[in-house]
Structures are given as C-alpha cells and as structure tokens.
N, C-alpha and C. Protein backbone atom coordinates (compact mmCIF):
# COMPACT_ATOMS: atom_id res chain seq x y z
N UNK A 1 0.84 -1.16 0.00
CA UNK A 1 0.00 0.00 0.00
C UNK A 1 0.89 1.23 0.00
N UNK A 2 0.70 2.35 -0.75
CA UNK A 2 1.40 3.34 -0.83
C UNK A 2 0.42 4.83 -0.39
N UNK A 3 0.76 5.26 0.18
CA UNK A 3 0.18 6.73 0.85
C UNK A 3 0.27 7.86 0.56
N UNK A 4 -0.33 8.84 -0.41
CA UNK A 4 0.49 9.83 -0.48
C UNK A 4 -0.76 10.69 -0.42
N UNK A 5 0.19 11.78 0.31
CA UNK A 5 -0.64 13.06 0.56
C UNK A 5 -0.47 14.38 -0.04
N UNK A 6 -1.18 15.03 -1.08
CA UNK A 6 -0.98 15.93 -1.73
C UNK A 6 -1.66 17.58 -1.14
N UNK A 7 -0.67 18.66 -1.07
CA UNK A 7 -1.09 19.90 -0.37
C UNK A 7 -2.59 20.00 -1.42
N UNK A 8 -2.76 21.51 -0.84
CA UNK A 8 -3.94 21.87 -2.07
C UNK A 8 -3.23 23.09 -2.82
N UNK A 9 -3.13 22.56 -4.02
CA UNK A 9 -2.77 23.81 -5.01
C UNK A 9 -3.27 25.57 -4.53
N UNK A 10 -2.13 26.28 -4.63
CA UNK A 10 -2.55 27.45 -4.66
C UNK A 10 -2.43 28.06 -6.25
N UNK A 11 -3.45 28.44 -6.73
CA UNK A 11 -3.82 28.82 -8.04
C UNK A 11 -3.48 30.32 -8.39
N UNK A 12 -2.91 31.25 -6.53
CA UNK A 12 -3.14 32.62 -7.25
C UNK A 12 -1.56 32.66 -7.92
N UNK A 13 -0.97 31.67 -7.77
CA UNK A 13 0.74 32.18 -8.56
C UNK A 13 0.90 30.62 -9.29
N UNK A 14 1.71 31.32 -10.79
CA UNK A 14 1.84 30.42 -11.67
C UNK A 14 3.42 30.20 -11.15
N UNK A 15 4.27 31.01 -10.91
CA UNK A 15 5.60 30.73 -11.02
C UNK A 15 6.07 30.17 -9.64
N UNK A 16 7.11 29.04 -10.36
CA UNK A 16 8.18 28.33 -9.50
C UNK A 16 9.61 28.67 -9.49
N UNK A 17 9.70 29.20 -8.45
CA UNK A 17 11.14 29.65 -8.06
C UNK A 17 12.18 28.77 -7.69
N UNK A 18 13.10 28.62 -9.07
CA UNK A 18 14.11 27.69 -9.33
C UNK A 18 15.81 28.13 -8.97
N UNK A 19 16.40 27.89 -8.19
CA UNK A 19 17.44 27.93 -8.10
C UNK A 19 18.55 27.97 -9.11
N UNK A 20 19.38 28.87 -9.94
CA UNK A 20 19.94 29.03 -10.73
C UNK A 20 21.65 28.11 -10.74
N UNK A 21 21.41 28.36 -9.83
CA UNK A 21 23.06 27.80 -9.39
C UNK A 21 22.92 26.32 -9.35
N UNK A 22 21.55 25.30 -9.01
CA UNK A 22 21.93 23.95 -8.80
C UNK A 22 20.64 23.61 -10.30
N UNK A 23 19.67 24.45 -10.44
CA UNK A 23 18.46 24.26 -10.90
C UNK A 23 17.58 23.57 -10.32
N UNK A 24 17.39 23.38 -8.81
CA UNK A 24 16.50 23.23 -8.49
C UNK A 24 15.41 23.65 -8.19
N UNK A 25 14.17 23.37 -7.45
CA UNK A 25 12.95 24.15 -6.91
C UNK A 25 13.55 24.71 -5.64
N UNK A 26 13.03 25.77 -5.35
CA UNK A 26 13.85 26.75 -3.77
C UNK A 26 12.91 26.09 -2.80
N UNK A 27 12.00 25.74 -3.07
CA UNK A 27 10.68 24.92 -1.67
C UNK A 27 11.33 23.47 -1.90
N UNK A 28 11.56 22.92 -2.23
CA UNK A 28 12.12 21.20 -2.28
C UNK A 28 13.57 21.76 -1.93
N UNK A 29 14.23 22.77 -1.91
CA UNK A 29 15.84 22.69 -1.16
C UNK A 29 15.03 23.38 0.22
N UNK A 30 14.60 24.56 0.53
CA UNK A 30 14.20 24.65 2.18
C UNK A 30 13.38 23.45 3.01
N UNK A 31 12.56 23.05 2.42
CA UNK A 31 11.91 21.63 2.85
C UNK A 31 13.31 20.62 3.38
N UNK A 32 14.06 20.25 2.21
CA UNK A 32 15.35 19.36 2.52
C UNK A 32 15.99 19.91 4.07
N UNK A 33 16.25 21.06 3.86
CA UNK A 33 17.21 21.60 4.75
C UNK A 33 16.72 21.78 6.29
N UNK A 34 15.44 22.36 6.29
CA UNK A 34 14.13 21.97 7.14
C UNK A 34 14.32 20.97 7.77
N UNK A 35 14.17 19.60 6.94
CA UNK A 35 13.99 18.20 7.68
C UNK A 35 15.14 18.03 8.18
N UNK A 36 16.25 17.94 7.61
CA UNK A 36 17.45 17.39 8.00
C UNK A 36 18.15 18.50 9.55
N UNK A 37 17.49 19.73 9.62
CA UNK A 37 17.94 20.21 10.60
C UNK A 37 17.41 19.53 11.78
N UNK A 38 15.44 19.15 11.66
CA UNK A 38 14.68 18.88 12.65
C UNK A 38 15.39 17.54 12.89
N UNK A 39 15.87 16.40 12.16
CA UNK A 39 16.49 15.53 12.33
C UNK A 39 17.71 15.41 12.34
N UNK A 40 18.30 16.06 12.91
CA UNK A 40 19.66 16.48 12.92
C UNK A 40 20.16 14.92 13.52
N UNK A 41 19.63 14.52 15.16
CA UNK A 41 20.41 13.16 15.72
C UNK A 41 20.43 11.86 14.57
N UNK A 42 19.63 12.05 13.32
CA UNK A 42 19.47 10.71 12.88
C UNK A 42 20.35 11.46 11.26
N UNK A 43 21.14 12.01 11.33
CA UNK A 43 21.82 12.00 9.55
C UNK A 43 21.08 12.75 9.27
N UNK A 44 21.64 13.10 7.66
CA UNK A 44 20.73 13.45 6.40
C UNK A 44 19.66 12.48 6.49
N UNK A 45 18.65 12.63 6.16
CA UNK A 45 17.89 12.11 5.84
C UNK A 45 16.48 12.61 4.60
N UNK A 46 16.73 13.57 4.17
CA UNK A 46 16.01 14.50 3.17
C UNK A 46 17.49 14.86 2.12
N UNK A 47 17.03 14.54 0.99
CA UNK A 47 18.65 14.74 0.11
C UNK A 47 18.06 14.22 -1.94
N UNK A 48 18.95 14.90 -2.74
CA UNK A 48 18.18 14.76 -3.98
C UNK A 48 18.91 13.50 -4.81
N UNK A 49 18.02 12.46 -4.88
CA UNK A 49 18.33 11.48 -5.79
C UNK A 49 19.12 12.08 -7.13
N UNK A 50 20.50 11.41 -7.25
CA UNK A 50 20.70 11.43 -8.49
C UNK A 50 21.08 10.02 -8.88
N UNK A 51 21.52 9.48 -10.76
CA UNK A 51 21.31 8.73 -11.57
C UNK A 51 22.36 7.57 -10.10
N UNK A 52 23.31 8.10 -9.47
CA UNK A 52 24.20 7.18 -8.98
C UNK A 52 23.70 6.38 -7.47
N UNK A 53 22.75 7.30 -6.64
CA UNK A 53 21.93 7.02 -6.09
C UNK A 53 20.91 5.77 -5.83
N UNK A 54 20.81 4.71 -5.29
CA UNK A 54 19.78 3.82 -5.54
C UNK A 54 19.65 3.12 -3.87
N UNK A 55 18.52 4.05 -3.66
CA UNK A 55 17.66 3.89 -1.59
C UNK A 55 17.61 2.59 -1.86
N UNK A 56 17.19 1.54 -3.35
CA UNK A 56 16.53 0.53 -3.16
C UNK A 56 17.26 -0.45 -2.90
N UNK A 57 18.82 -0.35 -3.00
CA UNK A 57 20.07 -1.67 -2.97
C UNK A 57 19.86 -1.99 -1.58
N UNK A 58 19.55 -3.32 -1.46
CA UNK A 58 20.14 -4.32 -0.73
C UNK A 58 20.93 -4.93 -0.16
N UNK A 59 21.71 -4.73 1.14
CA UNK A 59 22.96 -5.53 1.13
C UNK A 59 22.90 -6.88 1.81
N UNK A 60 22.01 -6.97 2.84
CA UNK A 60 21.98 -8.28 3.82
C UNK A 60 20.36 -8.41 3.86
N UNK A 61 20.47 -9.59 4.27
CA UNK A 61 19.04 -10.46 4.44
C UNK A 61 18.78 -11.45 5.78
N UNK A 62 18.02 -11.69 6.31
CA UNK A 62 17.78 -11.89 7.30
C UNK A 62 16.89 -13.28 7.01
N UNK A 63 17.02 -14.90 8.12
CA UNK A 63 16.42 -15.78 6.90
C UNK A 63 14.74 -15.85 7.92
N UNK A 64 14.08 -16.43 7.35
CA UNK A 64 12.95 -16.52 7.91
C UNK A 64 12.74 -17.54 8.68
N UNK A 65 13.65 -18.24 8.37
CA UNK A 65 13.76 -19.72 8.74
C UNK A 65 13.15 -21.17 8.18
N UNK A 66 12.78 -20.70 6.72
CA UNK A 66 12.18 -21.05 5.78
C UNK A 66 12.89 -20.88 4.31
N UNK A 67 13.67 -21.95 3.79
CA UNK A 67 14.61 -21.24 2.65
C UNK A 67 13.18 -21.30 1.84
N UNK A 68 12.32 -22.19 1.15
CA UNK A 68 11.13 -21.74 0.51
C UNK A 68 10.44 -20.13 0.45
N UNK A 69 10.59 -19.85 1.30
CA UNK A 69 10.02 -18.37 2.24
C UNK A 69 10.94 -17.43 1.51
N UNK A 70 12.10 -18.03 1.93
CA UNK A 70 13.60 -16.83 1.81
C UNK A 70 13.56 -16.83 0.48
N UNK A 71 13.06 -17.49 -0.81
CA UNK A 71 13.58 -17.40 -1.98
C UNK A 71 12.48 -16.53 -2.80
N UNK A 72 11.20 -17.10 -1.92
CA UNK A 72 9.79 -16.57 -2.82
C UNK A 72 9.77 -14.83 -2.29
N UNK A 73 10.30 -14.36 -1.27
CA UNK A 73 10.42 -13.03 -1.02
C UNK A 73 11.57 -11.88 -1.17
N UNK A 74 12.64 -13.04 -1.32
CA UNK A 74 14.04 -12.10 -1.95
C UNK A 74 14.25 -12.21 -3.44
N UNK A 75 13.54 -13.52 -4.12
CA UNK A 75 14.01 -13.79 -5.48
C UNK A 75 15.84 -14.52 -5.12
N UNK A 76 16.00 -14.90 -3.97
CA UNK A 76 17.59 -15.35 -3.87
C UNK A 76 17.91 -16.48 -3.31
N UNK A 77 18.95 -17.26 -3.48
CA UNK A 77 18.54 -18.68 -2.67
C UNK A 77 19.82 -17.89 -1.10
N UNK A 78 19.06 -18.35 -0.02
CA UNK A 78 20.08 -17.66 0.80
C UNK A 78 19.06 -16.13 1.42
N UNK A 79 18.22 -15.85 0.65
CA UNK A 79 17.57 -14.25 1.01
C UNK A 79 16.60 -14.48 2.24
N UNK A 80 15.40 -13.76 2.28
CA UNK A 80 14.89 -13.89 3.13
C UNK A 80 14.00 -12.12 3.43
N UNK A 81 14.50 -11.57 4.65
CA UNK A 81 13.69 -10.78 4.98
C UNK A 81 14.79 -9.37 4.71
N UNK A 82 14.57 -7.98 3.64
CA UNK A 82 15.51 -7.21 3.71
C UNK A 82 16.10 -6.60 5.19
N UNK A 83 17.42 -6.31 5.44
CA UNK A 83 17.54 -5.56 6.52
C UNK A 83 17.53 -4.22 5.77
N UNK A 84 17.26 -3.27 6.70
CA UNK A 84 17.37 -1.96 6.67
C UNK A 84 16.00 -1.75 6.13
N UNK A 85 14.87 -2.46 6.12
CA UNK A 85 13.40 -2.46 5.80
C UNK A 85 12.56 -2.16 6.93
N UNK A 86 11.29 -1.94 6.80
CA UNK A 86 10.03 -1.95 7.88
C UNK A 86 9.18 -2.91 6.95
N UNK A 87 9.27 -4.42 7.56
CA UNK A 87 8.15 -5.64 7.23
C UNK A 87 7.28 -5.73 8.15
N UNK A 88 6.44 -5.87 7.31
CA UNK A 88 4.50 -5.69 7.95
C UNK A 88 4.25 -7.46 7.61
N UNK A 89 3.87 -8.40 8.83
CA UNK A 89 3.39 -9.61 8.43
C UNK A 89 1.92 -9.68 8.75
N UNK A 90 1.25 -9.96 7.92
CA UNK A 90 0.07 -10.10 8.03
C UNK A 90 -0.90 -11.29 8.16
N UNK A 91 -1.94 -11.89 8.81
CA UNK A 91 -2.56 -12.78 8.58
C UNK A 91 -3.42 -13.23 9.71
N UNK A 92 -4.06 -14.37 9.63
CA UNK A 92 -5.31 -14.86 10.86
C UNK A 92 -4.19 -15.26 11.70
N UNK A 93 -5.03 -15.59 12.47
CA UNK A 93 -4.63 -16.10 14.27
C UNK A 93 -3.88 -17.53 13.62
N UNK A 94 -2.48 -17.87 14.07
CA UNK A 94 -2.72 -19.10 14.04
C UNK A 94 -1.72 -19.59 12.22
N UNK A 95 -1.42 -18.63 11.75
CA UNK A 95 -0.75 -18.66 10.30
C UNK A 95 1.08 -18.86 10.29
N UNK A 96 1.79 -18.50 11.27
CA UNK A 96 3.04 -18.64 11.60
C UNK A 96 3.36 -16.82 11.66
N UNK A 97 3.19 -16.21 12.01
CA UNK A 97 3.99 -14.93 12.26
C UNK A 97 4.79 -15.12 12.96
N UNK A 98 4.18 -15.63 13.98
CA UNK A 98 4.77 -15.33 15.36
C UNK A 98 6.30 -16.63 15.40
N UNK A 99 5.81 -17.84 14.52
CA UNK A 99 6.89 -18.38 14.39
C UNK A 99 8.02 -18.03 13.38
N UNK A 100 7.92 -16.82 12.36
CA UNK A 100 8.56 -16.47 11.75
C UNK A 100 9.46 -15.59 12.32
N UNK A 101 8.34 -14.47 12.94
CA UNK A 101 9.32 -13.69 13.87
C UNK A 101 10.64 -14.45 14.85
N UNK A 102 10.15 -15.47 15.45
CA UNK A 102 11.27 -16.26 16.62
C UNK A 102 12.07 -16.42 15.45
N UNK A 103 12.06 -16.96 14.38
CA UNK A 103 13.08 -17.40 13.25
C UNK A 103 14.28 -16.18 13.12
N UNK A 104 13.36 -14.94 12.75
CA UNK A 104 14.11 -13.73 12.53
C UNK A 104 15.06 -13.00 13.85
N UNK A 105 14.65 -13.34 14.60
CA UNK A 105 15.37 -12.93 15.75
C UNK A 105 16.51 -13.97 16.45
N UNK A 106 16.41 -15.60 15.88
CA UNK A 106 16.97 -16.43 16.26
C UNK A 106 18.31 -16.14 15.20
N UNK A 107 18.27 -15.77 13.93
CA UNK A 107 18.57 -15.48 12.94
C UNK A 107 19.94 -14.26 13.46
N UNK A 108 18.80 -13.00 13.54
CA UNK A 108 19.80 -11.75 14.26
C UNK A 108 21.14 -12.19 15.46
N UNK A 109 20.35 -12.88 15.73
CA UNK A 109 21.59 -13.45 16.97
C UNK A 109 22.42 -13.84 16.09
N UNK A 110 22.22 -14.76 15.65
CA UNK A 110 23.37 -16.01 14.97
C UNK A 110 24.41 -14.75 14.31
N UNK A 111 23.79 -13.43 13.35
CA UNK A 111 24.78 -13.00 13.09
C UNK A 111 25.51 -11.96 13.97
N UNK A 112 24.95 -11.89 15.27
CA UNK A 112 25.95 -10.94 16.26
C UNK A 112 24.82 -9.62 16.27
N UNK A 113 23.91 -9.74 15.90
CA UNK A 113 22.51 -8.41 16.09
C UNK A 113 22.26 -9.00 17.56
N UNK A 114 21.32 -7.33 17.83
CA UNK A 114 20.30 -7.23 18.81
C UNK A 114 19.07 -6.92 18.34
N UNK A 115 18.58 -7.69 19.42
CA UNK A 115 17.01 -8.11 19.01
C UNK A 115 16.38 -7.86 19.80
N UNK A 116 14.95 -6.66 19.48
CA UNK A 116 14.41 -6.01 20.57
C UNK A 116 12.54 -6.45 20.47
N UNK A 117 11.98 -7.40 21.22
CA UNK A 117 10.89 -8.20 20.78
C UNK A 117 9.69 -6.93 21.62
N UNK A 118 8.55 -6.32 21.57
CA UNK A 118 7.75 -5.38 21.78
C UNK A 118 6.64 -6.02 22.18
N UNK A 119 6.02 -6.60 23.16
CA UNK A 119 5.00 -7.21 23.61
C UNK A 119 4.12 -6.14 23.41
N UNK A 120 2.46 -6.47 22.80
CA UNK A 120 1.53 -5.50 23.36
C UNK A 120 0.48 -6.33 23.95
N UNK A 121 0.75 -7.69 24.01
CA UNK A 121 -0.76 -8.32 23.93
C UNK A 121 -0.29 -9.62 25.23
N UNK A 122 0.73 -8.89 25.42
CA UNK A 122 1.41 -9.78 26.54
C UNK A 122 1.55 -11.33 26.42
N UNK A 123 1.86 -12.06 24.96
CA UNK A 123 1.89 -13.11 24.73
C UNK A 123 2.95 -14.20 24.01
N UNK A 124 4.37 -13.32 24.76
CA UNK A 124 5.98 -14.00 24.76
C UNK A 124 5.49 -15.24 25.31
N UNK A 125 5.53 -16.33 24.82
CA UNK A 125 5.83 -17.82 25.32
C UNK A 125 7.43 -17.86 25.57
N UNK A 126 8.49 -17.54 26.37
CA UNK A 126 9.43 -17.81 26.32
C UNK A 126 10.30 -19.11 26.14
N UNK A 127 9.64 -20.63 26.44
CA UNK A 127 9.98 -21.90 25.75
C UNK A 127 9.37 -21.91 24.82
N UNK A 128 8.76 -21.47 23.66
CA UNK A 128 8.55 -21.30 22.36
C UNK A 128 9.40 -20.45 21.85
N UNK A 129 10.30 -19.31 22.53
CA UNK A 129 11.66 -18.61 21.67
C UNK A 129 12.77 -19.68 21.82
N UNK A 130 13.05 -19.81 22.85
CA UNK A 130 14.50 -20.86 23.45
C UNK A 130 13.67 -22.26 22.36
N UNK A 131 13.19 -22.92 21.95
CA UNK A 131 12.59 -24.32 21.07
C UNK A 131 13.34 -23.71 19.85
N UNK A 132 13.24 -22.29 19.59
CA UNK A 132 13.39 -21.85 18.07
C UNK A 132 14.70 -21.14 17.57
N UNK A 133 15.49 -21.47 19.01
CA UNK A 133 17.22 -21.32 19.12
C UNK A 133 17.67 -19.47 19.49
N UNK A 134 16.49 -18.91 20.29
CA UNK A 134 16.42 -17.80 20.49
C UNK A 134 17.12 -18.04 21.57
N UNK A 135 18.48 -16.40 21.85
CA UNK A 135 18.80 -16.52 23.28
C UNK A 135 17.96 -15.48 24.67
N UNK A 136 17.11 -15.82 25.09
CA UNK A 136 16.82 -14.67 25.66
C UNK A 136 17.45 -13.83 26.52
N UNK A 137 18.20 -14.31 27.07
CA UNK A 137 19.46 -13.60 27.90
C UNK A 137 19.44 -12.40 26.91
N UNK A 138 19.59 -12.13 25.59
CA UNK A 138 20.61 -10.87 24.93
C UNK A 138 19.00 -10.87 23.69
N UNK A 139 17.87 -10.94 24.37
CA UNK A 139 16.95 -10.36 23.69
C UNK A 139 16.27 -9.42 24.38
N UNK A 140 15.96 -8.30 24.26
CA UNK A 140 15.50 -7.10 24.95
C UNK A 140 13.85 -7.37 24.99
N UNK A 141 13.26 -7.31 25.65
CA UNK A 141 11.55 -7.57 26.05
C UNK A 141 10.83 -6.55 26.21
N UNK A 142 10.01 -5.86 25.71
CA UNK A 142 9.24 -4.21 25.93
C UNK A 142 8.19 -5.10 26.27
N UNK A 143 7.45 -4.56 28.05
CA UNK A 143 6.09 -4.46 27.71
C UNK A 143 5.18 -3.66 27.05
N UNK A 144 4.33 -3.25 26.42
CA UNK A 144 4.16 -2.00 25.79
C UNK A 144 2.50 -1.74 25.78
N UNK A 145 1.38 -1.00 26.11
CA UNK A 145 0.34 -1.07 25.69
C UNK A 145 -0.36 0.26 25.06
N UNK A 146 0.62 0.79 24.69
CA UNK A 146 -0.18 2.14 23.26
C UNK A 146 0.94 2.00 22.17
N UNK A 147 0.58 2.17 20.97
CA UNK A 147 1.12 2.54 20.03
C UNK A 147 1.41 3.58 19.91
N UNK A 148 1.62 4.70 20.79
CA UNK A 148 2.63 5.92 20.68
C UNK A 148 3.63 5.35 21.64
N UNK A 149 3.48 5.15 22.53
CA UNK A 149 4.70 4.41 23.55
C UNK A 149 5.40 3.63 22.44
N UNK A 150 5.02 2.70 21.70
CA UNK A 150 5.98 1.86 20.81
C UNK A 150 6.51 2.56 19.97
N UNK A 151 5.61 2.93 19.62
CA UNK A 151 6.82 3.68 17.86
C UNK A 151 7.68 4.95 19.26
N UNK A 152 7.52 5.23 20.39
CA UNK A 152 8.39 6.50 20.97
C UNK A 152 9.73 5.43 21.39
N UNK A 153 9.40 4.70 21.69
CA UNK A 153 10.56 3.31 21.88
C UNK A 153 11.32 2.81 20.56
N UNK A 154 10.94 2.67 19.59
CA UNK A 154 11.28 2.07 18.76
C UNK A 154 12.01 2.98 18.04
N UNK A 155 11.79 4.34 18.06
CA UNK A 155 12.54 6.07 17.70
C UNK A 155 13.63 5.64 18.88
N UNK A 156 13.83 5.74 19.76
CA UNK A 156 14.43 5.70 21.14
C UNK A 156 15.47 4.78 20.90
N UNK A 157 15.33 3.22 20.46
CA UNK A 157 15.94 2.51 20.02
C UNK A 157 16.55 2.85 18.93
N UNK A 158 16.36 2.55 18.19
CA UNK A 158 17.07 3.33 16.68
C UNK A 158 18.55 4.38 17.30
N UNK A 159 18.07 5.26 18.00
CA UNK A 159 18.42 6.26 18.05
C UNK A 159 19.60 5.79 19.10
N UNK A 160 19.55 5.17 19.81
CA UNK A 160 20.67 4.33 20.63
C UNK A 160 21.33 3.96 20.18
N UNK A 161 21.07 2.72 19.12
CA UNK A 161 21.78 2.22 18.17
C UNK A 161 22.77 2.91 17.20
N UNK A 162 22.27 3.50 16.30
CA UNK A 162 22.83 4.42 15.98
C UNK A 162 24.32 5.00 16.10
N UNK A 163 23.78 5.76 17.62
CA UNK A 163 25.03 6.04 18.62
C UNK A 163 25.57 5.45 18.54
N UNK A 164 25.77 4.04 19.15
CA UNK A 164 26.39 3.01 20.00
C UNK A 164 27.36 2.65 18.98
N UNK A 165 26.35 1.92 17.67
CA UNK A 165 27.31 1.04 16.67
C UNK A 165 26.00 0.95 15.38
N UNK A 166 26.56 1.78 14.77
CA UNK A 166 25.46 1.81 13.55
C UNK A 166 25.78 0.50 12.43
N UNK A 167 26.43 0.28 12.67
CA UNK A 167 26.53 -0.75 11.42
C UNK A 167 26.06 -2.47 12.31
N UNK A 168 25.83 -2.16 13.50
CA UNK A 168 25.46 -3.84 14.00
C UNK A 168 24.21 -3.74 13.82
N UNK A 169 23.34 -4.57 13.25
CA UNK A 169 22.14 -5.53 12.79
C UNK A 169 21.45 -5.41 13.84
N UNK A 170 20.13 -4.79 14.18
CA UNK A 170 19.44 -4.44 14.94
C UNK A 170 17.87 -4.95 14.48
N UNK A 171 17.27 -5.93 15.40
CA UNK A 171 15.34 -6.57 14.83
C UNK A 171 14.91 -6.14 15.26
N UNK A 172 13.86 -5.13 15.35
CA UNK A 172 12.56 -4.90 16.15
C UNK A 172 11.38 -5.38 15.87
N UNK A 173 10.89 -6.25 16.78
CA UNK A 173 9.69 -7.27 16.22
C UNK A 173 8.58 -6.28 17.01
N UNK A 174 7.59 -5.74 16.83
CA UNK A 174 6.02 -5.56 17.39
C UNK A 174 5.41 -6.76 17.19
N UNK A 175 4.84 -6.88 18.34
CA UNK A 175 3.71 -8.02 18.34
C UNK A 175 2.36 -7.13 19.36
N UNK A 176 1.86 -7.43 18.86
CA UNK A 176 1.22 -6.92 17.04
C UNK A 176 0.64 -5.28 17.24
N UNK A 177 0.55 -4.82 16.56
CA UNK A 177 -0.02 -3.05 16.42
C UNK A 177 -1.20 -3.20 16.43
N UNK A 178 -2.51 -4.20 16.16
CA UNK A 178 -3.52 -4.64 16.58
C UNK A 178 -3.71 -4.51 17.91
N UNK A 179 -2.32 -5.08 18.71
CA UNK A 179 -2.80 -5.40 20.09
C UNK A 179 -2.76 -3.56 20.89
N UNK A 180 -1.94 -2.92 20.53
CA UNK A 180 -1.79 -1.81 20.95
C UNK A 180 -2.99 -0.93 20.81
C-alpha cells in the first residue's frame, strides 16, 4: 500500500522559483534543509536522488527460517527478509507470524545483532523462543500497551543504536499493532 498526501494547489501564482546555481525548486531545497535540521540526531535524511543514487540496494538479508520463504520473497537462494526495511506480516490467528518472527530474531543473533521483541498483547511464550534457538538472555523484552509508547521506543531505540554502533544488525519485532 502506498500513501500519499498531496497539499492543495494554490492557483493565485503560476511561477516556481528555481534555483539558478543547482536548478532546483527553492521549496524542495528549504523543505530538505528543514527536515534534515529537525532531524539532525538521525543523519541526512532529506537529500536529492541522483542517476548514482539507488535507496533501493540491498545488502543483507535476514532468513525466515524457511529457505522456501527466503527465496519466494528475496528472489535469492540464501535471502529472506531485507535488513534496513520496515516488514509488515500479516494474517489470521494461528498462520506462523509469530513463528517467523522467533526465526528472525533467532537469525539476528546467529549473526551478532540485537534483538528487541515489543510485547503489546502480553503473549511472549518464552519456551517457544528458546525451542526456536532464540537466546533470551541478549533479547530485549518491551512491555508495551499504546502505540505511541511503541513507535516512541522504537525512535528511542534506533536512536541508541545508531550512537552506540550503527553498522550492528538491529530486529525490532512488534507483536502486534492490533494489540496496541
């Protein structure tokens, strides 16, 4: 699903004020400069695609614990779940999320990540993580019951990380945004 939200045209001016020196639009460079100030702790993060540019490359994958799984969603034998993504799993009660998730986090370990699991519905079986080669010792446990508390945690996290050691492999599982 894709979201987009469009201002409402103002009709009383035809002209767009273009930057001579780069040729850009002057509202898409203050906007840029805007964001990236308000987000100053997290990088650039507002910046202009050019031809060399590509947000969409891939470098690591995460397995599901399912090479069937890992191939039909990366196209790779070996793939699995992108890192550096936000995956939404969806489905009835009872479909394997929840055993996919233990996979993905059993996974993060194996390669030296931290793994931060977000209870909202209060329903960690902890001998159902340890069955699925999870360590819980070095898995972080949120109780959580609003969805502003989570995503303010999950900003919070990030943002630790970051700091700490940006390049180590970091899972954040919600279970589930329903429950919140």
């Amino acid at each position: 699903m894709k979201v987009l939200f469009m201002a409402k045209k103002d009709t009383s001016s035809k002209h767009v004020s273009v930057d001579p020196k780069v040729g850009r639009d002057e509202l898409a460079e203050l906007l840029a400069n805007e964001l990236n100030k308000a987000n100053k702790d997290s990088g650039k993060i507002a910046y202009f695609l050019d031809e060399k540019d590509d947000p969409s490359t891939v470098t690591d994958w995460i397995s599901t614990g399912s090479t069937s799984l890992d191939l039909a969603i990366s196209n790779r034998p070996y793939g699995g779940l992108p890192v550096g993504r936000i995956t939404t799993l969806t489905g009835l009660e009872g479909t394997g999320k929840s055993l996919i998730c233990a996979h993905l986090v059993a996974e993060t370990q194996k390669k030296g990540g931290m793994a931060v699991y977000i209870d909202t519905e209060a329903a960690a079986a902890p001998e159902f993580w340890t069955a699925l080669g999870v360590n819980l010792k070095d898995m972080l446990y949120l109780s959580q019951d609003t969805l502003e508390s989570s995503f303010q945690n999950i900003e919070n996290i990030i943002g630790v990380v970051r700091k700490s050691n940006s390049d180590r492999l970091c899972t954040i599982i919600m279970d589930s945004i329903a429950g919140a």
